[in-house]
N, C-alpha and C. Protein backbone atom coordinates (compact mmCIF):
# COMPACT_ATOMS: atom_id res chain seq x y z
N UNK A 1 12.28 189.55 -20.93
CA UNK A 1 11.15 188.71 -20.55
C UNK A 1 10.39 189.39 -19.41
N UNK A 2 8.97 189.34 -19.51
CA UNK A 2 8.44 190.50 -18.54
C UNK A 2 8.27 189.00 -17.12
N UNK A 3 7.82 189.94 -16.11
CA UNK A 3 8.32 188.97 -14.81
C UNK A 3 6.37 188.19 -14.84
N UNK A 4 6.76 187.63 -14.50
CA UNK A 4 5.28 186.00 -14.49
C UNK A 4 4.73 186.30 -12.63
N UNK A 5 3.40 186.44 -12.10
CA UNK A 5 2.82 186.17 -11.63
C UNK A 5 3.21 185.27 -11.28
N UNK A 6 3.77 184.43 -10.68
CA UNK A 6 3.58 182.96 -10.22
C UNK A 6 2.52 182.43 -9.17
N UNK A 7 2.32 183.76 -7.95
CA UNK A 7 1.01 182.94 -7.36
C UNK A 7 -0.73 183.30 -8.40
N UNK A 8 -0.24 184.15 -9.28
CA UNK A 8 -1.62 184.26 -9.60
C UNK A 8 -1.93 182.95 -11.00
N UNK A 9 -0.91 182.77 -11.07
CA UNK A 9 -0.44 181.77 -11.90
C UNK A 9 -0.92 180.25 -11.49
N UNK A 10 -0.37 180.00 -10.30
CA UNK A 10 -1.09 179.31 -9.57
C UNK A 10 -2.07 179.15 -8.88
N UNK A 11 -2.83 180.56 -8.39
CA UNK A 11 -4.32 180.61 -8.57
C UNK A 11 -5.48 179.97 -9.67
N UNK A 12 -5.10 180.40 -10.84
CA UNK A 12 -5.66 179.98 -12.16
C UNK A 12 -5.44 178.41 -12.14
N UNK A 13 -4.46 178.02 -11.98
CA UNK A 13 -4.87 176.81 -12.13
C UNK A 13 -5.08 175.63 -11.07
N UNK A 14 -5.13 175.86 -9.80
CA UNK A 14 -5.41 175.47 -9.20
C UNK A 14 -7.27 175.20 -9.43
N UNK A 15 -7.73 176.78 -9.62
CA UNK A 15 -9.15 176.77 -9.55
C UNK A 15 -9.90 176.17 -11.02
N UNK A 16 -8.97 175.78 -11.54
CA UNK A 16 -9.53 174.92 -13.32
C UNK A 16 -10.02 173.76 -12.81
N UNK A 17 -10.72 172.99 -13.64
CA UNK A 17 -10.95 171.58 -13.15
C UNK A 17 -9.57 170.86 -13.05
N UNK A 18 -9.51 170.11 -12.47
CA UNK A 18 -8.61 169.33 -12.54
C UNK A 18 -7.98 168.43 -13.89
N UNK A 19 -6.75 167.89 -14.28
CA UNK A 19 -6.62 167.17 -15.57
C UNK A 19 -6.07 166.26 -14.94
N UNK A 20 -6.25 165.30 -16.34
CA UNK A 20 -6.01 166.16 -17.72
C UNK A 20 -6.98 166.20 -18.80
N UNK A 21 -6.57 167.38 -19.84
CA UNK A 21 -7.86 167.97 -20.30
C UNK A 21 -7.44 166.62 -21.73
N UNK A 22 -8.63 166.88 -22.44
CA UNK A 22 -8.09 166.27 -23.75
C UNK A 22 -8.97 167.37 -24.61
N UNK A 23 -8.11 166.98 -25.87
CA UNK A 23 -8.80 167.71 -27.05
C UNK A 23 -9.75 166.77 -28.07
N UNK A 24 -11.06 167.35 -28.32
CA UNK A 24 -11.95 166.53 -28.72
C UNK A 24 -12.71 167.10 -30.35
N UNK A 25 -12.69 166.45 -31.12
CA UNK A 25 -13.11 166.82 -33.04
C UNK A 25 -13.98 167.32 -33.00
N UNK A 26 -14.58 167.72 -34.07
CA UNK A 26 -16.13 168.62 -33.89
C UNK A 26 -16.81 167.20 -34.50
N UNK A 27 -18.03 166.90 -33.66
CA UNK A 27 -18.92 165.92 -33.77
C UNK A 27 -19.78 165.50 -35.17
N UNK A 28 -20.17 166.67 -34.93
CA UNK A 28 -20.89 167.18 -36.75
C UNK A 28 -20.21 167.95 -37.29
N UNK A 29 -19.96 167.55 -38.38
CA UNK A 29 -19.19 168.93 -39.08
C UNK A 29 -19.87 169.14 -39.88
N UNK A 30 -21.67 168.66 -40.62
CA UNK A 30 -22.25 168.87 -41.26
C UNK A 30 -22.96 169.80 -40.43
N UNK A 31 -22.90 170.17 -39.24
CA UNK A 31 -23.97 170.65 -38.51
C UNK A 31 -23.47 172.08 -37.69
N UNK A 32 -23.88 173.16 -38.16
CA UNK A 32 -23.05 174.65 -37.19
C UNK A 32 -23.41 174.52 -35.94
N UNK A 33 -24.10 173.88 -35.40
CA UNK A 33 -23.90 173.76 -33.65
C UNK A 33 -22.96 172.62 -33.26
N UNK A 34 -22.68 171.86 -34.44
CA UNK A 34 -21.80 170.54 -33.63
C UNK A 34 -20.56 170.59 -34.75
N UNK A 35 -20.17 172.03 -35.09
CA UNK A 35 -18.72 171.70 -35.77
C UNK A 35 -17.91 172.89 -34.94
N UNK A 36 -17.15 172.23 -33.90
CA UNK A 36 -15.91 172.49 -33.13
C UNK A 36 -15.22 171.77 -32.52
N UNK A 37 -14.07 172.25 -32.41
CA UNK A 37 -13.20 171.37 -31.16
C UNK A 37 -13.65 171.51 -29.83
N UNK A 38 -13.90 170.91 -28.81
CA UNK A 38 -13.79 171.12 -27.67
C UNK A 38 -12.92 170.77 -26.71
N UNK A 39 -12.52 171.14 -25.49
CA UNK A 39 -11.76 170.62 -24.60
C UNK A 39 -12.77 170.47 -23.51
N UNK A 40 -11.99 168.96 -22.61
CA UNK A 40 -12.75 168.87 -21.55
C UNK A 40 -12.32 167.93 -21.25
N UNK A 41 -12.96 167.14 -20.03
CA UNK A 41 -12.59 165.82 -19.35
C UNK A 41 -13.35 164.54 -19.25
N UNK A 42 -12.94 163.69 -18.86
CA UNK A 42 -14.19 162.73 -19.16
C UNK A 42 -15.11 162.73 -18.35
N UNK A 43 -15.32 163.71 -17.18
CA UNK A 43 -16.01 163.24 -16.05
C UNK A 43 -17.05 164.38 -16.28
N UNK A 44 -16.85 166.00 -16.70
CA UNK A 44 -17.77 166.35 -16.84
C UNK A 44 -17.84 167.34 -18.17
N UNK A 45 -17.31 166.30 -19.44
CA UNK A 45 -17.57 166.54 -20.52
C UNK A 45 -16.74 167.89 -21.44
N UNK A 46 -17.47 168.98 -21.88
CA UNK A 46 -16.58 170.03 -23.02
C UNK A 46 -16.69 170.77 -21.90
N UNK A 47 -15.70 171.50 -21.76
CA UNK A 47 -15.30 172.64 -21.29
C UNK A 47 -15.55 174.60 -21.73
N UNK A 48 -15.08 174.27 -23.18
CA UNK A 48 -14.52 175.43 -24.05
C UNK A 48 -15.06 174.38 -25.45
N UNK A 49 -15.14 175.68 -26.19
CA UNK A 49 -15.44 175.30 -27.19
C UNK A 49 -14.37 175.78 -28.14
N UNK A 50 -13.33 175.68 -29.50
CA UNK A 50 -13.28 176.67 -30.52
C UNK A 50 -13.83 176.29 -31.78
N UNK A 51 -14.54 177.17 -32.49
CA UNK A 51 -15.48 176.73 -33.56
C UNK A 51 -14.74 177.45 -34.70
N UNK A 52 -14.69 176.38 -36.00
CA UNK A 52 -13.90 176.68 -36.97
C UNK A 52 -15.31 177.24 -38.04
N UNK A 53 -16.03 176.64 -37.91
CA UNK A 53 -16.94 177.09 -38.92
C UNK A 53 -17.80 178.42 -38.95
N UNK A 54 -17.85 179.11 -37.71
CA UNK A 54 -18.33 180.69 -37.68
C UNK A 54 -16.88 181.60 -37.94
N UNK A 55 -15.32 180.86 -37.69
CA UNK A 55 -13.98 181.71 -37.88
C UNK A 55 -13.26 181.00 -38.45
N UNK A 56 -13.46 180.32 -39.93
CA UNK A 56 -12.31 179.43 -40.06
C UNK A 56 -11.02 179.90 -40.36
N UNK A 57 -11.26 181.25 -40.44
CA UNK A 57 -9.34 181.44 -40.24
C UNK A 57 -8.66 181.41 -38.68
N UNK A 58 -9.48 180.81 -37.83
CA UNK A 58 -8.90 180.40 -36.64
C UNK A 58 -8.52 179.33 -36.71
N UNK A 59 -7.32 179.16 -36.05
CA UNK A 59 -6.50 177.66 -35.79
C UNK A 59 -7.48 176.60 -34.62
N UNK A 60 -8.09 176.41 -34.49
CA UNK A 60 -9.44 175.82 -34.07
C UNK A 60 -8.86 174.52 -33.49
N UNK A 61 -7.93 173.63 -34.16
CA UNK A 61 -7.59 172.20 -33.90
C UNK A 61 -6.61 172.28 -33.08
N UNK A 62 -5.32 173.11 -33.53
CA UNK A 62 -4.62 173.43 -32.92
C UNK A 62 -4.92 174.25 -31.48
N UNK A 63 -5.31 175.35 -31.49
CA UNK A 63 -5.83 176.01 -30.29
C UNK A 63 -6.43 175.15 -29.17
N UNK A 64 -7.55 174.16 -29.59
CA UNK A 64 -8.01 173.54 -28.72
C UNK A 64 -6.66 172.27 -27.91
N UNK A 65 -6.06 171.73 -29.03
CA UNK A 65 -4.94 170.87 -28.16
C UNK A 65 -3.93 171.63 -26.96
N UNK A 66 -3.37 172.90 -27.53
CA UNK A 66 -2.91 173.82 -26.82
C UNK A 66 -3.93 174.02 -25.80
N UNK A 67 -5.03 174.61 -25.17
CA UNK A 67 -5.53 174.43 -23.97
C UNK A 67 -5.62 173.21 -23.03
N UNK A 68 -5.60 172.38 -24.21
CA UNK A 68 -5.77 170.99 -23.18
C UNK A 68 -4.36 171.01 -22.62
N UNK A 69 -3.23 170.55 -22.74
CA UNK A 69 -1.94 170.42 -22.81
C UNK A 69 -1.37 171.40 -21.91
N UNK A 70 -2.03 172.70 -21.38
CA UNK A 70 -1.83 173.87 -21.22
C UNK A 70 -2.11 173.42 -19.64
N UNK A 71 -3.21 172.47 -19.43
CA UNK A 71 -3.60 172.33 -18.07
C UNK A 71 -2.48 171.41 -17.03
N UNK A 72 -1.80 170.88 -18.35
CA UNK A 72 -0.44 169.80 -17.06
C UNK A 72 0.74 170.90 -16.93
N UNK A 73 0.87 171.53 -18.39
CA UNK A 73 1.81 172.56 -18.48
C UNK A 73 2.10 173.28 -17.56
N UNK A 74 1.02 174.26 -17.61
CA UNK A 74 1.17 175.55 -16.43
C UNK A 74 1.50 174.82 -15.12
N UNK A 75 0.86 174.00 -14.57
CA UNK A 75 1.43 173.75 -13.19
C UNK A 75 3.07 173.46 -13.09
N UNK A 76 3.32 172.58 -13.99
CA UNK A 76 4.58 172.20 -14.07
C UNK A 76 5.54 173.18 -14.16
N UNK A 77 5.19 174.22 -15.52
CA UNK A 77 6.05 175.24 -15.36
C UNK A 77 5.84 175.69 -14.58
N UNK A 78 5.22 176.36 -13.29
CA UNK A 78 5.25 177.21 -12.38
C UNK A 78 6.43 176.55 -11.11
N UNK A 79 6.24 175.05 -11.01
CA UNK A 79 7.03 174.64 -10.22
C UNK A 79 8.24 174.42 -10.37
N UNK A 80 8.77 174.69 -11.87
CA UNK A 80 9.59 174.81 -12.35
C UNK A 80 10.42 176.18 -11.93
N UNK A 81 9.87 176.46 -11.84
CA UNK A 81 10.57 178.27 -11.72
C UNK A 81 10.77 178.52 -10.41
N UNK A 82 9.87 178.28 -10.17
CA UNK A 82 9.31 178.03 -8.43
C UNK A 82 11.08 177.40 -7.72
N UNK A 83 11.33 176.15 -8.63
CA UNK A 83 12.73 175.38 -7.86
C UNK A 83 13.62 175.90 -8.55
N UNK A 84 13.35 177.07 -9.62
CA UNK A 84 14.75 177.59 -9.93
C UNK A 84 15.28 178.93 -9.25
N UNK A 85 13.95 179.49 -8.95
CA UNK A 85 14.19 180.97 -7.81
C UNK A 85 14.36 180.05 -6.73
N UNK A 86 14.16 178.95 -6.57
CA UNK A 86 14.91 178.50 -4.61
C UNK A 86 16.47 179.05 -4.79
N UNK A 87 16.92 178.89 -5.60
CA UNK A 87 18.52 178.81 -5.97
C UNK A 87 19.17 177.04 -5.03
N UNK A 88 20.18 177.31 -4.33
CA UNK A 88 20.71 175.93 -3.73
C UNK A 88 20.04 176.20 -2.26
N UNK A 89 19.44 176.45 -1.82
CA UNK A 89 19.11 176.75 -0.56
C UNK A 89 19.78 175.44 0.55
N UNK A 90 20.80 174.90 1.54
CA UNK A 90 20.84 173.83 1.79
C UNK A 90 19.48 173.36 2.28
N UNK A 91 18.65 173.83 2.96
CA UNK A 91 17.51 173.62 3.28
C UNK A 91 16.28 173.16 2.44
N UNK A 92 16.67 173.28 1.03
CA UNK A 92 15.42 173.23 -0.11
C UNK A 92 16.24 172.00 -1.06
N UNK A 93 17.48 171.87 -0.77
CA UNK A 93 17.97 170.68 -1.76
C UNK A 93 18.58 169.64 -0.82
N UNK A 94 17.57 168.31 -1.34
CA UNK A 94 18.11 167.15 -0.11
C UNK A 94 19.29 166.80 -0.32
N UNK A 95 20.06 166.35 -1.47
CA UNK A 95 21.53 165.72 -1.52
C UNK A 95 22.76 166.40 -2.47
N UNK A 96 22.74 167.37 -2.23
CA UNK A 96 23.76 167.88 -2.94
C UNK A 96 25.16 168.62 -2.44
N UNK A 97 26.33 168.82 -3.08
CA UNK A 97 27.37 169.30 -2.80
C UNK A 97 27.00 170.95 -3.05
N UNK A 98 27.16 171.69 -1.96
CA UNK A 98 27.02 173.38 -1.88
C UNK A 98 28.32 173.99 -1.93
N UNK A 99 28.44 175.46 -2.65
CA UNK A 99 29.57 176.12 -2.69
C UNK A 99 29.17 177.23 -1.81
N UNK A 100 29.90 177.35 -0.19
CA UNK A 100 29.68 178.04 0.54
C UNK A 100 30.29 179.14 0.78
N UNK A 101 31.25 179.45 0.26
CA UNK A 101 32.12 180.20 -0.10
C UNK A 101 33.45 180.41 -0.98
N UNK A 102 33.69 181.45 -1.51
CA UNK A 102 34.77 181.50 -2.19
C UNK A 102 35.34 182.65 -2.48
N UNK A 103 36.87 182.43 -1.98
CA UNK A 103 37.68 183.51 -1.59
C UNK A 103 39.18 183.68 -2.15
N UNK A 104 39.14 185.00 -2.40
CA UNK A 104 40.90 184.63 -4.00
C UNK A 104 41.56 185.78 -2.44
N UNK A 105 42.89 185.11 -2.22
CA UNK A 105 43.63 185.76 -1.37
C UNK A 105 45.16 185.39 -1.23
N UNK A 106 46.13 185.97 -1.18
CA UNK A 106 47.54 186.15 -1.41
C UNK A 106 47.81 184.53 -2.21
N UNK A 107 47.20 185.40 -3.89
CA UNK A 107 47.85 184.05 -4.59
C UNK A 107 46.72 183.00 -4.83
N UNK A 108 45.71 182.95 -3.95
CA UNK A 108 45.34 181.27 -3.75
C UNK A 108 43.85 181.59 -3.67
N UNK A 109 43.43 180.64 -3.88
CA UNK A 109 41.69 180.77 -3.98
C UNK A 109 41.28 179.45 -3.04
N UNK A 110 40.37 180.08 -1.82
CA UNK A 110 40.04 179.36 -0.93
C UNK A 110 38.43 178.98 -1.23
N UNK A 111 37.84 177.75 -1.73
CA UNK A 111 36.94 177.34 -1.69
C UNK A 111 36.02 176.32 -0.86
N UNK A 112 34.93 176.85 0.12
CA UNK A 112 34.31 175.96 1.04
C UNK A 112 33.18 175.40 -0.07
N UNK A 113 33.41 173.82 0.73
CA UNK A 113 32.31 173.43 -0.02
C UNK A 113 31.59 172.52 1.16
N UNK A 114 30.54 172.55 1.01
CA UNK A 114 29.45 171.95 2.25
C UNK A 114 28.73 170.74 1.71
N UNK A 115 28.40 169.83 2.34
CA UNK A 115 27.16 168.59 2.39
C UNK A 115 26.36 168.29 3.22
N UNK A 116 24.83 168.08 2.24
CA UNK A 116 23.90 168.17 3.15
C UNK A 116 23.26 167.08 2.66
N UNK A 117 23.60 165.80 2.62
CA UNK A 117 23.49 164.34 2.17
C UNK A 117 24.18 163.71 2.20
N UNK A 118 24.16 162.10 2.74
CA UNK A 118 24.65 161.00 2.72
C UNK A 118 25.46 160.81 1.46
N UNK A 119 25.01 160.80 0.10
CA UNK A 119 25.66 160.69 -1.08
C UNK A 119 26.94 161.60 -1.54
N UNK A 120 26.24 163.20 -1.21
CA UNK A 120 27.11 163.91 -1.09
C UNK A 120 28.43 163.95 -0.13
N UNK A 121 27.99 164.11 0.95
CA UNK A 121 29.10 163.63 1.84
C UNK A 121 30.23 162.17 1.27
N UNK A 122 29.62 161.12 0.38
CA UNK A 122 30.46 160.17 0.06
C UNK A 122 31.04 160.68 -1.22
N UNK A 123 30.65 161.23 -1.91
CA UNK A 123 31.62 162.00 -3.09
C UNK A 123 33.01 162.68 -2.36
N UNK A 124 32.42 163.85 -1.55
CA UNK A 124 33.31 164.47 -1.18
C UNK A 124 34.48 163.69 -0.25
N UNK A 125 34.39 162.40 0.50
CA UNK A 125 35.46 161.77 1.35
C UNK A 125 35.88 161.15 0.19
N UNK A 126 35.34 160.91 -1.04
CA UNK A 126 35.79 159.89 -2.05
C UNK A 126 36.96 161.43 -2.67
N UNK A 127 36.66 162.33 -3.45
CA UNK A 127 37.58 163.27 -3.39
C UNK A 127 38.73 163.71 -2.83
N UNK A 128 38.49 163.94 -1.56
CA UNK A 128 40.06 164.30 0.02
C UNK A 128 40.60 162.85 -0.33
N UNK A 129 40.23 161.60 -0.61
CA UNK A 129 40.70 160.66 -0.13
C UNK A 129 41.81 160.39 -1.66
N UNK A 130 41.44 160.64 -2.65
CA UNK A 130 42.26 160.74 -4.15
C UNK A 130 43.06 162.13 -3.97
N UNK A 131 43.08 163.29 -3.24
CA UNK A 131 44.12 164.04 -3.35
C UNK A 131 45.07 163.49 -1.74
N UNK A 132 44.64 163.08 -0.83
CA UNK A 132 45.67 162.04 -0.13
C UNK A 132 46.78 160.95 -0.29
N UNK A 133 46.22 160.55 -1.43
CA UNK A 133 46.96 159.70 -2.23
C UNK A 133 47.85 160.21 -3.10
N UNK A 134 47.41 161.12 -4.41
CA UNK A 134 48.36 161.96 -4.61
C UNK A 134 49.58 162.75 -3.95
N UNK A 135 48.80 163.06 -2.85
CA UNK A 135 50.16 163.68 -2.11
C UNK A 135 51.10 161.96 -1.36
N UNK A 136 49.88 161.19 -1.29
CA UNK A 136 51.45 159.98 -0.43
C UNK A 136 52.12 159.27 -1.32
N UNK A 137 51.49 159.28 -2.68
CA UNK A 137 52.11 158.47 -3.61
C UNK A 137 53.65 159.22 -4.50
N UNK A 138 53.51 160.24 -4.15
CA UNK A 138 54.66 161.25 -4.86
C UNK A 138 55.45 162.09 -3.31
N UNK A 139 55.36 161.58 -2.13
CA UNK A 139 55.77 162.09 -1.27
C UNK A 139 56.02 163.26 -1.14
N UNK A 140 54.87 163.56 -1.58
CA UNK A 140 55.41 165.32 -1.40
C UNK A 140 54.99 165.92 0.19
N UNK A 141 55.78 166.89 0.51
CA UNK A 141 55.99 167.70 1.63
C UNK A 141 54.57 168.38 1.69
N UNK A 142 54.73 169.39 0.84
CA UNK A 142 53.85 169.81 1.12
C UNK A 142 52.51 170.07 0.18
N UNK A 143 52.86 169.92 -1.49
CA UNK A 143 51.78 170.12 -2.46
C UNK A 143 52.12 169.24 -3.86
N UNK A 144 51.11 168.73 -4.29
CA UNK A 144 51.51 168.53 -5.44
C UNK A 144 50.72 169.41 -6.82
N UNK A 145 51.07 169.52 -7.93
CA UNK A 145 50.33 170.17 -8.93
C UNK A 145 49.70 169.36 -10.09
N UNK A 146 49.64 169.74 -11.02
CA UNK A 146 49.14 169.42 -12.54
C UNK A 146 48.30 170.03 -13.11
N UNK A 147 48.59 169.60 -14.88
CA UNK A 147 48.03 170.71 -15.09
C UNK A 147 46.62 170.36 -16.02
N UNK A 148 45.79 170.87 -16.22
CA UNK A 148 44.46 170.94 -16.71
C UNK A 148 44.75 171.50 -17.74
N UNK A 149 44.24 170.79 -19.42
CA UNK A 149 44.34 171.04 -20.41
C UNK A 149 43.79 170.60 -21.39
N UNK A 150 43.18 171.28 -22.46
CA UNK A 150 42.31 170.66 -23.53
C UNK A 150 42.40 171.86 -24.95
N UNK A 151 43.05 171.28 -26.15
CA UNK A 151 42.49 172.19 -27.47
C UNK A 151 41.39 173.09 -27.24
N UNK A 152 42.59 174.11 -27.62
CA UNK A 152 41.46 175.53 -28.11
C UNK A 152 41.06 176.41 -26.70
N UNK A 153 41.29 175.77 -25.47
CA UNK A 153 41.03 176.47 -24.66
C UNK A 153 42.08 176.37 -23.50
N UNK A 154 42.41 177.63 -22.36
CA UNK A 154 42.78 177.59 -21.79
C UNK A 154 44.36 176.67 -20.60
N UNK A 155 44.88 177.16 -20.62
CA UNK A 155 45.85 175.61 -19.74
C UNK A 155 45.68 176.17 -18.25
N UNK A 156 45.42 175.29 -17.36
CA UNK A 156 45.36 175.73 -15.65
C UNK A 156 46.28 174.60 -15.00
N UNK A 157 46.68 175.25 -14.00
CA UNK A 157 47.32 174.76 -12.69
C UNK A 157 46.76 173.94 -11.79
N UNK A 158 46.26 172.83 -11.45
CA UNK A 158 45.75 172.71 -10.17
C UNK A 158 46.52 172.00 -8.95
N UNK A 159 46.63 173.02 -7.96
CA UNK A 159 47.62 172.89 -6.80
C UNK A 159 46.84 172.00 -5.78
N UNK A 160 47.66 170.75 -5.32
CA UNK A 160 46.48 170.37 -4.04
C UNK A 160 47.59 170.25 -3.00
N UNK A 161 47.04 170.76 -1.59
CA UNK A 161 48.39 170.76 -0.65
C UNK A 161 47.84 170.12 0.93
N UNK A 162 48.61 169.88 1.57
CA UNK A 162 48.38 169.12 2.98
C UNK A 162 47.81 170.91 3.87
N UNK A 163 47.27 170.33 4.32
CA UNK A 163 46.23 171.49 5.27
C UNK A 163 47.55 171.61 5.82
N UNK A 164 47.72 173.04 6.58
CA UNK A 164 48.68 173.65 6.81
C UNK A 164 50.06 174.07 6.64
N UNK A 165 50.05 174.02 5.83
CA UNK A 165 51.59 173.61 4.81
C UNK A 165 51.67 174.83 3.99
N UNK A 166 52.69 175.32 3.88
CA UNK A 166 52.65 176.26 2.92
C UNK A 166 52.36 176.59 1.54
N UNK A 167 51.60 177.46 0.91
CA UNK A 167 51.22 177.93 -0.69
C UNK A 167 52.39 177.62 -1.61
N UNK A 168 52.17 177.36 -2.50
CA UNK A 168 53.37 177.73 -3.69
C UNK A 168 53.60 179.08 -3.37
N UNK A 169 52.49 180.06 -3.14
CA UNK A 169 52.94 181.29 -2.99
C UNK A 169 53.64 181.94 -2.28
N UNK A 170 53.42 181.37 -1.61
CA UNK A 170 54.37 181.52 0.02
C UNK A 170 55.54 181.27 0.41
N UNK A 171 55.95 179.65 -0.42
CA UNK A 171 57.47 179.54 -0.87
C UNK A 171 58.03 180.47 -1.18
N UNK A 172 57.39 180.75 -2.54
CA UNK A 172 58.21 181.68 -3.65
C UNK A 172 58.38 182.78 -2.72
N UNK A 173 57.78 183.48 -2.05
CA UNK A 173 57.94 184.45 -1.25
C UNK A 173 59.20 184.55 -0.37
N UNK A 174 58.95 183.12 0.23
CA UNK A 174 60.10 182.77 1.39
C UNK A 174 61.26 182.68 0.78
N UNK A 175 61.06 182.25 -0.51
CA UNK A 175 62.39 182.22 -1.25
C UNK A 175 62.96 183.56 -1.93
N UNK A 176 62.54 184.10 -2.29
CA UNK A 176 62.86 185.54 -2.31
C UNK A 176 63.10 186.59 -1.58
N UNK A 177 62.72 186.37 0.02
CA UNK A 177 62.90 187.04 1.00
C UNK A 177 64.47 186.61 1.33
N UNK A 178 64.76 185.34 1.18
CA UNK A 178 65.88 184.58 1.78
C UNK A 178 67.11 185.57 0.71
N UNK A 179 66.25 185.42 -0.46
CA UNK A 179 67.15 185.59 -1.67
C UNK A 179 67.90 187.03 -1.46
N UNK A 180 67.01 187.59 -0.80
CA UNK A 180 67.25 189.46 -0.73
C UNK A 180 68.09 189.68 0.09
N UNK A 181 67.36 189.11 1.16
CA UNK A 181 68.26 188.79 2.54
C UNK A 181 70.63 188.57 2.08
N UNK A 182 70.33 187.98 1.46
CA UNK A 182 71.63 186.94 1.18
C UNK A 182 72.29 188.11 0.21
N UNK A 183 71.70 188.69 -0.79
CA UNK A 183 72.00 189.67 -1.89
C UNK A 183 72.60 190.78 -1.16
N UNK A 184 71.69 191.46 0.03
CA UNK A 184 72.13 192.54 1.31
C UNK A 184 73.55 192.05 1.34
N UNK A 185 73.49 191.31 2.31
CA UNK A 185 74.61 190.51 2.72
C UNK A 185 75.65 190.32 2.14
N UNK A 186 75.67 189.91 0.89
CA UNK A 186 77.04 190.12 -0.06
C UNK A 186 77.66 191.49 -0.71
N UNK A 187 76.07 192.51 -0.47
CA UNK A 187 76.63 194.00 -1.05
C UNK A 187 77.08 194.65 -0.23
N UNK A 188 76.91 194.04 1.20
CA UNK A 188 77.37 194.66 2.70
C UNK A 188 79.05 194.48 2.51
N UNK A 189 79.24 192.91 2.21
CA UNK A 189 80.59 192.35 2.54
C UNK A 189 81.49 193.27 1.40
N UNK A 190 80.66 193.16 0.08
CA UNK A 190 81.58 193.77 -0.97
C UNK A 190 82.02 195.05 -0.26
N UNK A 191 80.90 196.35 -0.03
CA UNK A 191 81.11 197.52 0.33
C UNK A 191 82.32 197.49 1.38
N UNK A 192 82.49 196.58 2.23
CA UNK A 192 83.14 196.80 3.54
C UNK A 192 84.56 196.28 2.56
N UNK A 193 84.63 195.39 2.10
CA UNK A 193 86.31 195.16 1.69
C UNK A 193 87.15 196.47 0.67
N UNK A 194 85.96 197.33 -0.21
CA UNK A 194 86.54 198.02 -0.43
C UNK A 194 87.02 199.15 0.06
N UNK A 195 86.19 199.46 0.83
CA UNK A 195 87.02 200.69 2.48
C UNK A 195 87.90 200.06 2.97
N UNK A 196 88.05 198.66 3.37
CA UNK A 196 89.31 198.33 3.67
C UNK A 196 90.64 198.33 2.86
N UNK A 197 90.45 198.15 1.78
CA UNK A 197 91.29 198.37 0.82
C UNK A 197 92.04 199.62 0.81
């Protein structure tokens, strides 16, 4: 798709008359000065003309609705695009939940998420406040899981844990460190009884 002008885009139609345009029949169609479509407004009449009877292999009826239609269009699309290159800006979107960062690190994926609205902000305490519960209703220490699942696609994990508390990952770690630890320890004791022997 080649890239769009947008202020010249909005030049053009800013400087059109104002709409909206309508599309209007050819008056005479017995008559070659009064058989076309025109576009225009009610305030100061045809605008454009397209005349079927000097080109009738021109789309004449059609063409003319397309200009009219063209005058709410273009603005709209321009502002359209206009709020899709903003991206989330917090500054350009009044109530929404923002993803401010996101970070995959030993094991675990740390996601900030920001609010910059009243509504938003009540989603998100409505959220912390259902994985609070989860964790008090199953007393867990430190995390609880489950799993996310649907035909045909994918199965996921989702871990939710008390702020400062240790990862699943981190267990497993601790538990394997312990584990090694203890393994030493018994190949120490073995080694030593058989020199004593």
């Amino acid at each position: 798709m080649s890239a769009i002008d947008l202020d010249a885009a909005q030049f053009l139609a800013d400087a059109a008359t104002p709409g909206p345009w309508t599309a209007t029949p050819p008056i005479k169609a017995d008559d070659p000065f009064g058989n076309y479509w025109g576009v225009g407004t009610a305030v100061d009449g045809m605008l454009e003309r397209f005349t079927a009877d000097v080109a009738p292999h021109l789309n004449a009826e059609n063409d003319a609705r397309f200009a009219a239609r063209a005058r709410e269009l273009v603005p709209a699309l321009i502002a359209r695009v206009r709020e899709l290159e903003s991206g989330l800006d917090p500054e350009k979107v009044e109530d929404q939940l923002v993803l401010e960062s996101f970070e995959a690190k030993d094991g675990s994926i740390d996601v900030k998420i920001v609010t910059n609205g009243e509504d938003a902000e009540r989603v998100m305490l409505a959220i912390s406040d259902s994985m609070g519960e989860m964790l008090d209703t199953y007393e867990a220490t430190n995390y609880v899981e489950f799993t996310v699942s649907k035909r045909g696609r994918p199965t996921f994990v989702t871990t939710i844990r008390r702020f400062g508390k240790p990862t699943p990952h981190e267990l497993r770690q601790q538990a394997e460190a312990e584990r090694d630890e203890w393994r030493a320890r018994a190949e120490a004791a073995e080694a030593a009884m058989e020199v004593a022997q």
